[in-house]
N, C-alpha and C. Protein backbone atom coordinates (compact mmCIF):
# COMPACT_ATOMS: atom_id res chain seq x y z
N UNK A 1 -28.55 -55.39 90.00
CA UNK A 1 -29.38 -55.45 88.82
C UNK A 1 -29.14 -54.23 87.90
N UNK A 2 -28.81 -53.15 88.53
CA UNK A 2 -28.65 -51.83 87.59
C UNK A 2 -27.50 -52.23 87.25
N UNK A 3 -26.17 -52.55 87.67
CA UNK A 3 -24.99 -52.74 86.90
C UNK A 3 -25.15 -53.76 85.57
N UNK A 4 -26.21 -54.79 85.92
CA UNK A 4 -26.24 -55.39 84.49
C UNK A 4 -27.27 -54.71 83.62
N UNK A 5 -27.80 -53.91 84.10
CA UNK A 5 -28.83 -53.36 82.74
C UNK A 5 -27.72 -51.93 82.20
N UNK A 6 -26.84 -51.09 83.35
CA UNK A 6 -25.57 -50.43 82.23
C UNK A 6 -25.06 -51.23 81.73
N UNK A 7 -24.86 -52.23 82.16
CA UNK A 7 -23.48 -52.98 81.02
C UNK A 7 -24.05 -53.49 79.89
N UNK A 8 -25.23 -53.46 79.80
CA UNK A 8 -25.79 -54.61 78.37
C UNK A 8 -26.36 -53.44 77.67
N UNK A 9 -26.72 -52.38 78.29
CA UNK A 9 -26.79 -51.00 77.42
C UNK A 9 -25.77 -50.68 76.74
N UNK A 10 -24.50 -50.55 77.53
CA UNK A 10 -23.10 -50.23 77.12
C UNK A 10 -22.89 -50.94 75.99
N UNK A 11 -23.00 -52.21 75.85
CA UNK A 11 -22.70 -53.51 75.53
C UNK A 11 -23.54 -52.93 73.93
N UNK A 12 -24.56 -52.83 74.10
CA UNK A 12 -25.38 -52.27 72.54
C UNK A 12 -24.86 -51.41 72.36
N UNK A 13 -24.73 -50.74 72.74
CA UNK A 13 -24.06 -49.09 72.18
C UNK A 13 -22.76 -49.30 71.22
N UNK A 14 -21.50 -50.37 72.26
CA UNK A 14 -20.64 -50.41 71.01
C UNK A 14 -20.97 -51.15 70.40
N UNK A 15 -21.98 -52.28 70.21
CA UNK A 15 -22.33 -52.78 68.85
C UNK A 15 -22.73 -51.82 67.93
N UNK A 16 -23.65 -51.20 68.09
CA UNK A 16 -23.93 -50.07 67.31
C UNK A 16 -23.07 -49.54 66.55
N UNK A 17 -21.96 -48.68 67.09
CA UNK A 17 -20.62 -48.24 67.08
C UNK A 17 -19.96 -48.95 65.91
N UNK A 18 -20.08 -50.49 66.21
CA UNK A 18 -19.06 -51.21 65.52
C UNK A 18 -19.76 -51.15 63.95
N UNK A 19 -21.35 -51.66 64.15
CA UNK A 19 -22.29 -51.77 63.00
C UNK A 19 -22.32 -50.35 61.95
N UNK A 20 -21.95 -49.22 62.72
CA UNK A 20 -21.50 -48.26 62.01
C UNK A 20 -20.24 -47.93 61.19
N UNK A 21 -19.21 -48.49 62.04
CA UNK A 21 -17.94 -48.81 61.07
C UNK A 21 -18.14 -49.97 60.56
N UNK A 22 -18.83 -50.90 60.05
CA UNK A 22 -18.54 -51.71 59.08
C UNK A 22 -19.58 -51.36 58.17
N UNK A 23 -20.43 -50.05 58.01
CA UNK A 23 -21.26 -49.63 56.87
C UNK A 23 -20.44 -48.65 56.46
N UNK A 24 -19.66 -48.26 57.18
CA UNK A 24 -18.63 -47.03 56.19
C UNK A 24 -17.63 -47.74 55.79
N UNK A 25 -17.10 -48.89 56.50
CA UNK A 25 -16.41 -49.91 55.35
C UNK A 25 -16.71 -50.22 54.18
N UNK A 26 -18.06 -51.57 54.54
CA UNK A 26 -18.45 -51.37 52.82
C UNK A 26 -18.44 -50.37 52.17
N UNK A 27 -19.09 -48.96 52.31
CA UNK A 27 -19.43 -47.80 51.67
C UNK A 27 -17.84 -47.60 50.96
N UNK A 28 -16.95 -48.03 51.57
CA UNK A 28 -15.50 -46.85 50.96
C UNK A 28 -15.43 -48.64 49.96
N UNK A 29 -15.46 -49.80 50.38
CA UNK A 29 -15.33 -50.78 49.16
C UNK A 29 -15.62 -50.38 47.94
N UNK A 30 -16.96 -49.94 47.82
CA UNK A 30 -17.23 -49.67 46.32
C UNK A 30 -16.64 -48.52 45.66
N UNK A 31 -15.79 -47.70 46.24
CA UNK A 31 -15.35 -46.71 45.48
C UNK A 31 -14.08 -46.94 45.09
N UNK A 32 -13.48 -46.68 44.02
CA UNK A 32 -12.51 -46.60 43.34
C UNK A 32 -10.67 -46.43 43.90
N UNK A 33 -9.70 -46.60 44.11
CA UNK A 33 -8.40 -45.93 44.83
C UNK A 33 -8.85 -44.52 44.42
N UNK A 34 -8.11 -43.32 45.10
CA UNK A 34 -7.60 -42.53 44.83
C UNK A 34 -6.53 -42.16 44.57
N UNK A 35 -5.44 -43.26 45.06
CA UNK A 35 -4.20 -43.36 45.19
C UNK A 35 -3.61 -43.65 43.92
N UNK A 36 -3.02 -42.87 42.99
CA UNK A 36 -2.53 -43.84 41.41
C UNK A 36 -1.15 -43.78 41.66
N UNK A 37 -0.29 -44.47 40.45
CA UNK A 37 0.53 -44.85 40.58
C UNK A 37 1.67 -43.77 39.86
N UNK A 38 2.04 -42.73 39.98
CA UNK A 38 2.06 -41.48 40.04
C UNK A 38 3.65 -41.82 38.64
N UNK A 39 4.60 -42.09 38.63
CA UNK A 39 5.26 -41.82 37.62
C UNK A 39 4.59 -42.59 36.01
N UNK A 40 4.27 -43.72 36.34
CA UNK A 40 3.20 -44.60 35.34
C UNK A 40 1.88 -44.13 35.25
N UNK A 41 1.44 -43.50 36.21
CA UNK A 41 -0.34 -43.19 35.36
C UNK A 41 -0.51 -41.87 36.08
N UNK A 42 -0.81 -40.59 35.24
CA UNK A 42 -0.92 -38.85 35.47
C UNK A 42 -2.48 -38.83 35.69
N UNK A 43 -2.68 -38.01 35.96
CA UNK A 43 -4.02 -37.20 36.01
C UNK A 43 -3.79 -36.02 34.52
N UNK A 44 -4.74 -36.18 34.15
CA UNK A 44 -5.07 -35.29 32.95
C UNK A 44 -4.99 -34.07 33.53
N UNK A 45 -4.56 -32.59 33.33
CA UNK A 45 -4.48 -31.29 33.96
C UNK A 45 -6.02 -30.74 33.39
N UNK A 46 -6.70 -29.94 34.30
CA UNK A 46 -8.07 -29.50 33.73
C UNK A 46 -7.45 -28.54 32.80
N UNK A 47 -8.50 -27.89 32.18
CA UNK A 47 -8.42 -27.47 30.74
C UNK A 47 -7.72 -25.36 31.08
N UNK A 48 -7.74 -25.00 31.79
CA UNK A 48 -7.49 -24.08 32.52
C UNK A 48 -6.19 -24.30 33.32
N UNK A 49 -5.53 -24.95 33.69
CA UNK A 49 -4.60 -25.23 34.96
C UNK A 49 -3.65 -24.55 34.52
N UNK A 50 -3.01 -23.71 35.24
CA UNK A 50 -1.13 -23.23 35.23
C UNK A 50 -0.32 -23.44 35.53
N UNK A 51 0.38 -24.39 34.39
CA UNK A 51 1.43 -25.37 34.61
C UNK A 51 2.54 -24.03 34.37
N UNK A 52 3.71 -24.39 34.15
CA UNK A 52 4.90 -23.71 33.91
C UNK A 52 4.84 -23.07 32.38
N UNK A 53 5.21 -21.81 32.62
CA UNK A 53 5.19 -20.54 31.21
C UNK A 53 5.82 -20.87 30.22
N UNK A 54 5.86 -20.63 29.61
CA UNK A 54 6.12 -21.10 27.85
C UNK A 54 6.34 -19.84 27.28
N UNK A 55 7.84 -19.66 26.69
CA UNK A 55 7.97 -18.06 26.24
C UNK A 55 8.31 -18.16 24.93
N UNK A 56 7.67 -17.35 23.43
CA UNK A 56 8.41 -17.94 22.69
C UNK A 56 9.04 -16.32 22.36
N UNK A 57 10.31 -16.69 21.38
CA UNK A 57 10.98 -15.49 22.43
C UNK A 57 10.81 -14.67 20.26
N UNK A 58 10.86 -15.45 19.47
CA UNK A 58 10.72 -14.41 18.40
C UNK A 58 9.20 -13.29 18.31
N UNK A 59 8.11 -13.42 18.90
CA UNK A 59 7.69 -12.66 19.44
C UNK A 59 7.30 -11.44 20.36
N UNK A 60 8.82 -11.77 21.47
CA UNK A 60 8.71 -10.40 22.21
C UNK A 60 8.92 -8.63 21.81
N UNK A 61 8.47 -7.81 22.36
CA UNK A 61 8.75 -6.68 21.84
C UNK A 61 9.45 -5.88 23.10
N UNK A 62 10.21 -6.76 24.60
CA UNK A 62 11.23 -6.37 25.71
C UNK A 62 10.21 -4.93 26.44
N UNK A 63 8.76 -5.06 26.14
CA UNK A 63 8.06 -4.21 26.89
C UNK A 63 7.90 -4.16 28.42
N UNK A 64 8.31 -4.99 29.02
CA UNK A 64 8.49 -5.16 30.42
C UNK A 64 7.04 -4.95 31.56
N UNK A 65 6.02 -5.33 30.43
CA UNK A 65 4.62 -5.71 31.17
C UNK A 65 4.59 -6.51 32.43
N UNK A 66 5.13 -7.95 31.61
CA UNK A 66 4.93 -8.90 32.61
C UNK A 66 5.87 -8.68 33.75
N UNK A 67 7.21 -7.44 34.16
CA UNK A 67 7.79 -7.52 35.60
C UNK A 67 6.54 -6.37 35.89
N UNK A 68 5.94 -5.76 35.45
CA UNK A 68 4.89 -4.68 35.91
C UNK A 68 4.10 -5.38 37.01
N UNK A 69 2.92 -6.09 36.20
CA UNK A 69 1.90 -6.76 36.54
C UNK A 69 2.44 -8.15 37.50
N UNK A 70 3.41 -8.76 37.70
CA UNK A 70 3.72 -9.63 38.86
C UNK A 70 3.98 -9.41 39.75
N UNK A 71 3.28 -9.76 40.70
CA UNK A 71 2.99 -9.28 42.35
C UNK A 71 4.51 -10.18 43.06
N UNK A 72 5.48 -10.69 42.36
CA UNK A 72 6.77 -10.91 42.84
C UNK A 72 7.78 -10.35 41.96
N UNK A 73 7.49 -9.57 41.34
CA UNK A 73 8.39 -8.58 40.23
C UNK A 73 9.30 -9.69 39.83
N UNK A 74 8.86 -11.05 39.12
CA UNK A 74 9.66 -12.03 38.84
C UNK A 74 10.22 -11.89 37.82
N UNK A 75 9.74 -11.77 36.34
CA UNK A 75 10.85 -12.04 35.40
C UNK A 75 11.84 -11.13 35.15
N UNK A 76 12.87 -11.66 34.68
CA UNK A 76 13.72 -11.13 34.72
C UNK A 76 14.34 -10.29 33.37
N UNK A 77 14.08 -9.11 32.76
CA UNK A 77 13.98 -8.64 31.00
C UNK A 77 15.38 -8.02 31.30
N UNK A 78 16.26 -8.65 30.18
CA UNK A 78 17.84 -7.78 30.35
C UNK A 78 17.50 -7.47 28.61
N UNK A 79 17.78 -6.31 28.27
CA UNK A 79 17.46 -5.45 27.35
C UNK A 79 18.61 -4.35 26.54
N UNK A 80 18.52 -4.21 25.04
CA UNK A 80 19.44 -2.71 24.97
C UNK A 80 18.67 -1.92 23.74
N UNK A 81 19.02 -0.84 24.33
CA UNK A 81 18.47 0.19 23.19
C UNK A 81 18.68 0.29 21.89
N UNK A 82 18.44 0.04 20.80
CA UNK A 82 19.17 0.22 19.38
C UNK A 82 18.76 1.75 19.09
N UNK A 83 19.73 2.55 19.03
CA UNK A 83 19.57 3.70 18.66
C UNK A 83 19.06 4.25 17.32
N UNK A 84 19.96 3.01 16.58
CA UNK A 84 19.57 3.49 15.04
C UNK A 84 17.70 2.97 14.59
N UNK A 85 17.73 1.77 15.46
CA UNK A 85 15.96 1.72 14.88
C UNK A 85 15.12 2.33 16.00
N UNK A 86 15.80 2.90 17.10
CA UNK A 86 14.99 3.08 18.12
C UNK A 86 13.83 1.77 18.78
N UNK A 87 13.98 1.08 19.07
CA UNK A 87 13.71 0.19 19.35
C UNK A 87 14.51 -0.65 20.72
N UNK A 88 13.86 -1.50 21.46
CA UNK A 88 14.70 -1.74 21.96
C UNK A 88 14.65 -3.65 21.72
N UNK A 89 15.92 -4.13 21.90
CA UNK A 89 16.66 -5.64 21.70
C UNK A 89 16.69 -6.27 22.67
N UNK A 90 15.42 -7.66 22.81
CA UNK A 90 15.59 -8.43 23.99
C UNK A 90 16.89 -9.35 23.91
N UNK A 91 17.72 -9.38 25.35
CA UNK A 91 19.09 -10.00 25.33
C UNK A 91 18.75 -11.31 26.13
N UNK A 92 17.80 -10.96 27.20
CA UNK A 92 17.50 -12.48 27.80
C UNK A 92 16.36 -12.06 28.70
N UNK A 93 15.50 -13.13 29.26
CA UNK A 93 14.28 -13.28 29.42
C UNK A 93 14.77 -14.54 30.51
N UNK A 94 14.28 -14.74 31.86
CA UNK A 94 14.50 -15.56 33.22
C UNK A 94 13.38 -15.41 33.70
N UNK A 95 12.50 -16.45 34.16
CA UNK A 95 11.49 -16.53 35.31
C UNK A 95 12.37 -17.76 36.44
N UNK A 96 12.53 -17.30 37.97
CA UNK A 96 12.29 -18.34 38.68
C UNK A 96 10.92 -18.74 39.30
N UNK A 97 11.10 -20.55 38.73
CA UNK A 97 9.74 -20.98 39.08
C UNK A 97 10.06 -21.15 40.67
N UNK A 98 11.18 -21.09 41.25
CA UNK A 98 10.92 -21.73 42.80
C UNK A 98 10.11 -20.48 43.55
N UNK A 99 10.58 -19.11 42.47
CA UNK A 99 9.58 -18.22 43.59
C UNK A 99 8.15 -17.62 43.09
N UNK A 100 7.91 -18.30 41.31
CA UNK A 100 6.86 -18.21 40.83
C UNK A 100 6.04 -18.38 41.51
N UNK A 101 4.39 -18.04 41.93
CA UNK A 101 3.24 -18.33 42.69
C UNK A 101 2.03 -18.62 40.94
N UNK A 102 2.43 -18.65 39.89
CA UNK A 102 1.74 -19.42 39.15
C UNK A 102 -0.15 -18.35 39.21
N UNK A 103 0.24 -17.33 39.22
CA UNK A 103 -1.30 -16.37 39.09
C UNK A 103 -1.19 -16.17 37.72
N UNK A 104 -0.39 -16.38 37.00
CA UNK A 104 -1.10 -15.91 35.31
C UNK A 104 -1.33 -14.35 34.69
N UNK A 105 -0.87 -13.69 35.57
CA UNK A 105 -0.95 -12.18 35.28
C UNK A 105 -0.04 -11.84 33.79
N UNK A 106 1.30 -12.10 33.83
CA UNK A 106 2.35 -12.18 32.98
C UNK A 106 1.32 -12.74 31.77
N UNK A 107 1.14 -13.63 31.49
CA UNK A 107 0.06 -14.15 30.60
C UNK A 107 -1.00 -13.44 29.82
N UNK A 108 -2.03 -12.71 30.95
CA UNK A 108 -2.89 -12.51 30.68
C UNK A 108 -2.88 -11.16 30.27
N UNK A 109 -1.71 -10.56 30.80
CA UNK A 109 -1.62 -9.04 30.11
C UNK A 109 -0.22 -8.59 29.15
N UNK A 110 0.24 -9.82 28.39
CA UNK A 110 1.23 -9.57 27.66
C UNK A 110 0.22 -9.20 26.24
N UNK A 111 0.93 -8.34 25.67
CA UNK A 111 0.40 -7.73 24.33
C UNK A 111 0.72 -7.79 22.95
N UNK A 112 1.63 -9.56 22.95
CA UNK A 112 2.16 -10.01 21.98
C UNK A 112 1.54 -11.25 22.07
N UNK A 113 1.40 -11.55 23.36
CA UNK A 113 1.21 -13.37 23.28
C UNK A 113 2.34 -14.09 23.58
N UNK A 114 3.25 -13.56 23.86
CA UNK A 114 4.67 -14.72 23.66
C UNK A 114 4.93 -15.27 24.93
N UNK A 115 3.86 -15.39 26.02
CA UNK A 115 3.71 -16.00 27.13
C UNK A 115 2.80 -16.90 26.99
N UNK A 116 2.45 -17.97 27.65
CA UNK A 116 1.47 -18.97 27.83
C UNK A 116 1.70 -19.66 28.67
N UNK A 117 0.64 -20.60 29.19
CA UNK A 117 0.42 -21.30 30.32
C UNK A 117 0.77 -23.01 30.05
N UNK A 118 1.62 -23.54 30.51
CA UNK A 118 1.57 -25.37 30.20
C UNK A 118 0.83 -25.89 30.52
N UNK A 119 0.83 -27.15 30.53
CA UNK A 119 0.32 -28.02 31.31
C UNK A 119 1.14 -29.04 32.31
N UNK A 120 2.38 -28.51 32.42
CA UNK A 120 3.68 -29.08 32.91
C UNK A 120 3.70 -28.91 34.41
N UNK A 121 3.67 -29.52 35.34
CA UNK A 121 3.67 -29.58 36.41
C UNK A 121 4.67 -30.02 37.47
N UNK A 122 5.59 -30.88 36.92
CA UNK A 122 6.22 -31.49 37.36
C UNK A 122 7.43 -30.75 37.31
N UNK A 123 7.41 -29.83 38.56
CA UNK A 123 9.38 -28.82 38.92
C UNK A 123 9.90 -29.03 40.08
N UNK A 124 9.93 -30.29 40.37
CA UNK A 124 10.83 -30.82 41.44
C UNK A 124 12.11 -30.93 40.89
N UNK A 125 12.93 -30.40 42.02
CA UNK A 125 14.23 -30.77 41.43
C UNK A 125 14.83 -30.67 42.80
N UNK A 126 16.62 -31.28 43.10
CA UNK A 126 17.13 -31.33 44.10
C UNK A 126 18.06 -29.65 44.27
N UNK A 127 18.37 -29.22 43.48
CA UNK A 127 18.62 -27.93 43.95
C UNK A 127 17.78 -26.77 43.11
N UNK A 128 17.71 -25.68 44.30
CA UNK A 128 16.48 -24.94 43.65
C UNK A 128 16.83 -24.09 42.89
N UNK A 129 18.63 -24.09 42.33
CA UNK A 129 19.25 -23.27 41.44
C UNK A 129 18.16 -23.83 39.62
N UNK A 130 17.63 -24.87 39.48
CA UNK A 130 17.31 -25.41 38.62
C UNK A 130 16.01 -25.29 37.88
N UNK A 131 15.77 -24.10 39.37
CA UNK A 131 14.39 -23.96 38.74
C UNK A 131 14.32 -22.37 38.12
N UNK A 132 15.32 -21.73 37.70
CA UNK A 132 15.82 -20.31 36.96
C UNK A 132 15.73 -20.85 35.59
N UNK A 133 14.64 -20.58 35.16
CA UNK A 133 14.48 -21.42 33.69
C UNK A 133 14.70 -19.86 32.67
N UNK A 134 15.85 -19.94 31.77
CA UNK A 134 16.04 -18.96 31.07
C UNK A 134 15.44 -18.88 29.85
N UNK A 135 15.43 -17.78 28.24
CA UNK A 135 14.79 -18.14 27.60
C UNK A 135 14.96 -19.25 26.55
N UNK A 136 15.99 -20.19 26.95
CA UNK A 136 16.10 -21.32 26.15
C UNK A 136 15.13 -22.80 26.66
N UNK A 137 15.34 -22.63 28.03
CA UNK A 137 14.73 -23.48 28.70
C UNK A 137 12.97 -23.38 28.91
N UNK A 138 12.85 -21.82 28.79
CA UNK A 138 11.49 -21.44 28.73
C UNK A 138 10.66 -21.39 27.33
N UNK A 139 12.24 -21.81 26.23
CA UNK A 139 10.82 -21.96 24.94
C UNK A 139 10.38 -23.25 24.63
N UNK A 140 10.71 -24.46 25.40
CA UNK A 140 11.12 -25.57 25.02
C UNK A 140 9.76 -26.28 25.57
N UNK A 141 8.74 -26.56 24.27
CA UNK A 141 7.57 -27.65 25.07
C UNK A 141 8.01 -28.72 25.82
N UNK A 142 6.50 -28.85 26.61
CA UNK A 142 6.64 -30.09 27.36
C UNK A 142 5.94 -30.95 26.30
N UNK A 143 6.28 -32.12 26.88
CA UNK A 143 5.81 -33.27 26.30
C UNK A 143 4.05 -33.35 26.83
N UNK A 144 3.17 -33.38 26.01
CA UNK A 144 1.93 -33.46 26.51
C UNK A 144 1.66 -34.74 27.36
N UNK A 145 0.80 -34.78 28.31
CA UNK A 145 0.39 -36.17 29.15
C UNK A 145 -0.12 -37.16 28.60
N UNK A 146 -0.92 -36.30 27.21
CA UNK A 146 -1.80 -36.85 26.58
C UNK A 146 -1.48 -37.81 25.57
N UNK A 147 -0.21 -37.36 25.32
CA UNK A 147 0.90 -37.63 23.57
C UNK A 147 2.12 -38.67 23.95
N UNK A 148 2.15 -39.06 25.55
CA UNK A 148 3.33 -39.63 25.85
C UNK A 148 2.78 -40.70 26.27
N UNK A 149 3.27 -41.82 25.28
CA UNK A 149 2.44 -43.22 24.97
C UNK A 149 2.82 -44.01 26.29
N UNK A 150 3.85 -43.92 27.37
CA UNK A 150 4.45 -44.18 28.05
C UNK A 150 3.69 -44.58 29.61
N UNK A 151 2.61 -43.61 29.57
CA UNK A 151 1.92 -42.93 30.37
C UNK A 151 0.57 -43.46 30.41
N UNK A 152 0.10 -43.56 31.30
CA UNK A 152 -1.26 -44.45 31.74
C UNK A 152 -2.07 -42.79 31.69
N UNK A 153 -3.03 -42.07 31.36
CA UNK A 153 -3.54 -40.92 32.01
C UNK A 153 -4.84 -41.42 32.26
N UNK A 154 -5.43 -40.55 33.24
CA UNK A 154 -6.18 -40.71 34.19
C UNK A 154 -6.86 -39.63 34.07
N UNK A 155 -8.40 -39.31 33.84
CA UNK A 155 -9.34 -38.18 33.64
C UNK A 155 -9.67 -37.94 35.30
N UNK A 156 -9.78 -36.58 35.55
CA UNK A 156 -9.74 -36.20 37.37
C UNK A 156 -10.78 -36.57 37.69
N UNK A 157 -12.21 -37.18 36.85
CA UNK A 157 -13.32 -37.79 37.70
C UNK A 157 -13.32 -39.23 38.27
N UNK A 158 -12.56 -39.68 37.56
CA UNK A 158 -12.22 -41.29 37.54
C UNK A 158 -11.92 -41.65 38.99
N UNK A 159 -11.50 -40.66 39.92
CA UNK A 159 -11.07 -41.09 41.22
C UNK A 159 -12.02 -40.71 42.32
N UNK A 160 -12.96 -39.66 41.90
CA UNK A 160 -14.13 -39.76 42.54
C UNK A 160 -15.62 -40.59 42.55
N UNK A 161 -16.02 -40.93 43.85
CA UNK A 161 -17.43 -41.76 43.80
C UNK A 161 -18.32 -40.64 43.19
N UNK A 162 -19.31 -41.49 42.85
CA UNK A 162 -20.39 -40.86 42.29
C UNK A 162 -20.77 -40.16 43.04
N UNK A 163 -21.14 -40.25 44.13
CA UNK A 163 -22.13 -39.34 45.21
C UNK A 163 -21.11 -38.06 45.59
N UNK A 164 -19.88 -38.13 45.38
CA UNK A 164 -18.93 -36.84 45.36
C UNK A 164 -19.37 -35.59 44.31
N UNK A 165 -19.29 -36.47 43.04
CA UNK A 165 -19.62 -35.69 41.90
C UNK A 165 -20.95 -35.02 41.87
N UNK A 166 -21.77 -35.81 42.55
CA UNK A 166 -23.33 -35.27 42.32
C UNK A 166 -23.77 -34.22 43.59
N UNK A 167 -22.69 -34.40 44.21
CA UNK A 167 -22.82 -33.08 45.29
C UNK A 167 -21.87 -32.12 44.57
N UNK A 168 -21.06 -32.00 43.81
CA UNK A 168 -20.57 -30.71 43.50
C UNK A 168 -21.32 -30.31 41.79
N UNK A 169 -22.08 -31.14 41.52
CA UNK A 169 -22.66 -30.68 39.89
C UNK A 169 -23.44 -29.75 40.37
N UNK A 170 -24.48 -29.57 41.17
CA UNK A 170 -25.10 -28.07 41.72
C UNK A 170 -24.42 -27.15 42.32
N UNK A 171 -23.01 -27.05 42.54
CA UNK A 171 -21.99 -25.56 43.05
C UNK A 171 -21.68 -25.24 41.11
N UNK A 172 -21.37 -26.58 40.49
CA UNK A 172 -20.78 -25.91 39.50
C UNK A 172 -22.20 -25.29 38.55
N UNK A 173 -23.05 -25.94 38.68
CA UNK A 173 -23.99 -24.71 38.16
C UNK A 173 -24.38 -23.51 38.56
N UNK A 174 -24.00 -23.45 39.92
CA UNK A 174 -24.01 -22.48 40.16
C UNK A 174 -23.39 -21.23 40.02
N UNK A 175 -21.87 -21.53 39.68
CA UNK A 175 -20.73 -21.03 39.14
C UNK A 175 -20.77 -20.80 38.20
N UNK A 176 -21.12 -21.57 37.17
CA UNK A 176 -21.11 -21.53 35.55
C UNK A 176 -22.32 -20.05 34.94
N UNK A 177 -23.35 -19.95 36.08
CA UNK A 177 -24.34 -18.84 35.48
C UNK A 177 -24.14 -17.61 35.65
């Protein structure tokens, strides 16, 4: 008699079990993919994000801030003195993005401006010689996500459920004060 009152206990238990995975089933039904379709539809970059640097180069003054302030002594300033204006002549300007870490320092403490942040994200490439972007390659916009008719974009809330969002709207107020 005790073996059939464990087994029909047992017996509820994984019903239970089961009745629990098919409420987190439905529950994930109503929410949205997360999964998009990644060359056809982007995610919008938040308004802040640091995509790949943007140099425009008739602005520089070859002050050599930004190898100062980068914690990988990345760019690369090849330079010459003009004697007669005293001054010195930027000759070329190199960041590699494969060993860039994307902190924004270079940016934030250049004293011309002729650095900035993209919204360009996309630096895959098959050899990592390709990612030594010089200053021709580094003045050259990207195509916005926003501007390339081509492109499905996707706002970054769109892939979260509601009840995601409404648990992080009280951290971000909290943040924001």
């Amino acid at each position: 008699m005790n073996r059939f009152i464990n087994y029909s206990q047992d017996a509820i238990q994984a019903a239970r079990y089961i009745g629990q995975g098919f409420i987190v089933t439905l529950d994930h039904m109503n929410r949205f993919p997360i999964t998009i379709q990644y060359p056809y539809e982007k995610l919008i970059p938040s308004e802040r994000f640091r995509g790949r640097i943007h140099f425009e180069f008739d602005k520089r003054i070859a002050c050599e801030v930004c190898v100062r302030v980068c914690p990988m002594n990345l760019p690369v300033v090849d330079w010459e003195l003009r004697r007669t204006m005293r001054r010195k002549r930027l000759r070329s300007y190199s960041i590699d993005f494969g060993i860039c870490i994307f902190c924004g320092n270079c940016v934030e403490y250049c004293p011309t401006n002729c650095l900035s942040m993209t919204e360009e994200y996309e630096l895959s490439t098959h050899d990592r010689h390709e990612l030594n972007y010089d200053q021709v390659a580094l003045g050259r916009l990207p195509v916005s996500v926003i501007e390339d008719s081509a492109i499905k974009t996707l706002s970054n809330s769109i892939s979260l459920p509601k009840r995601v969002m409404e648990g992080h709207s009280g951290l971000q107020k909290i943040t924001s004060s």
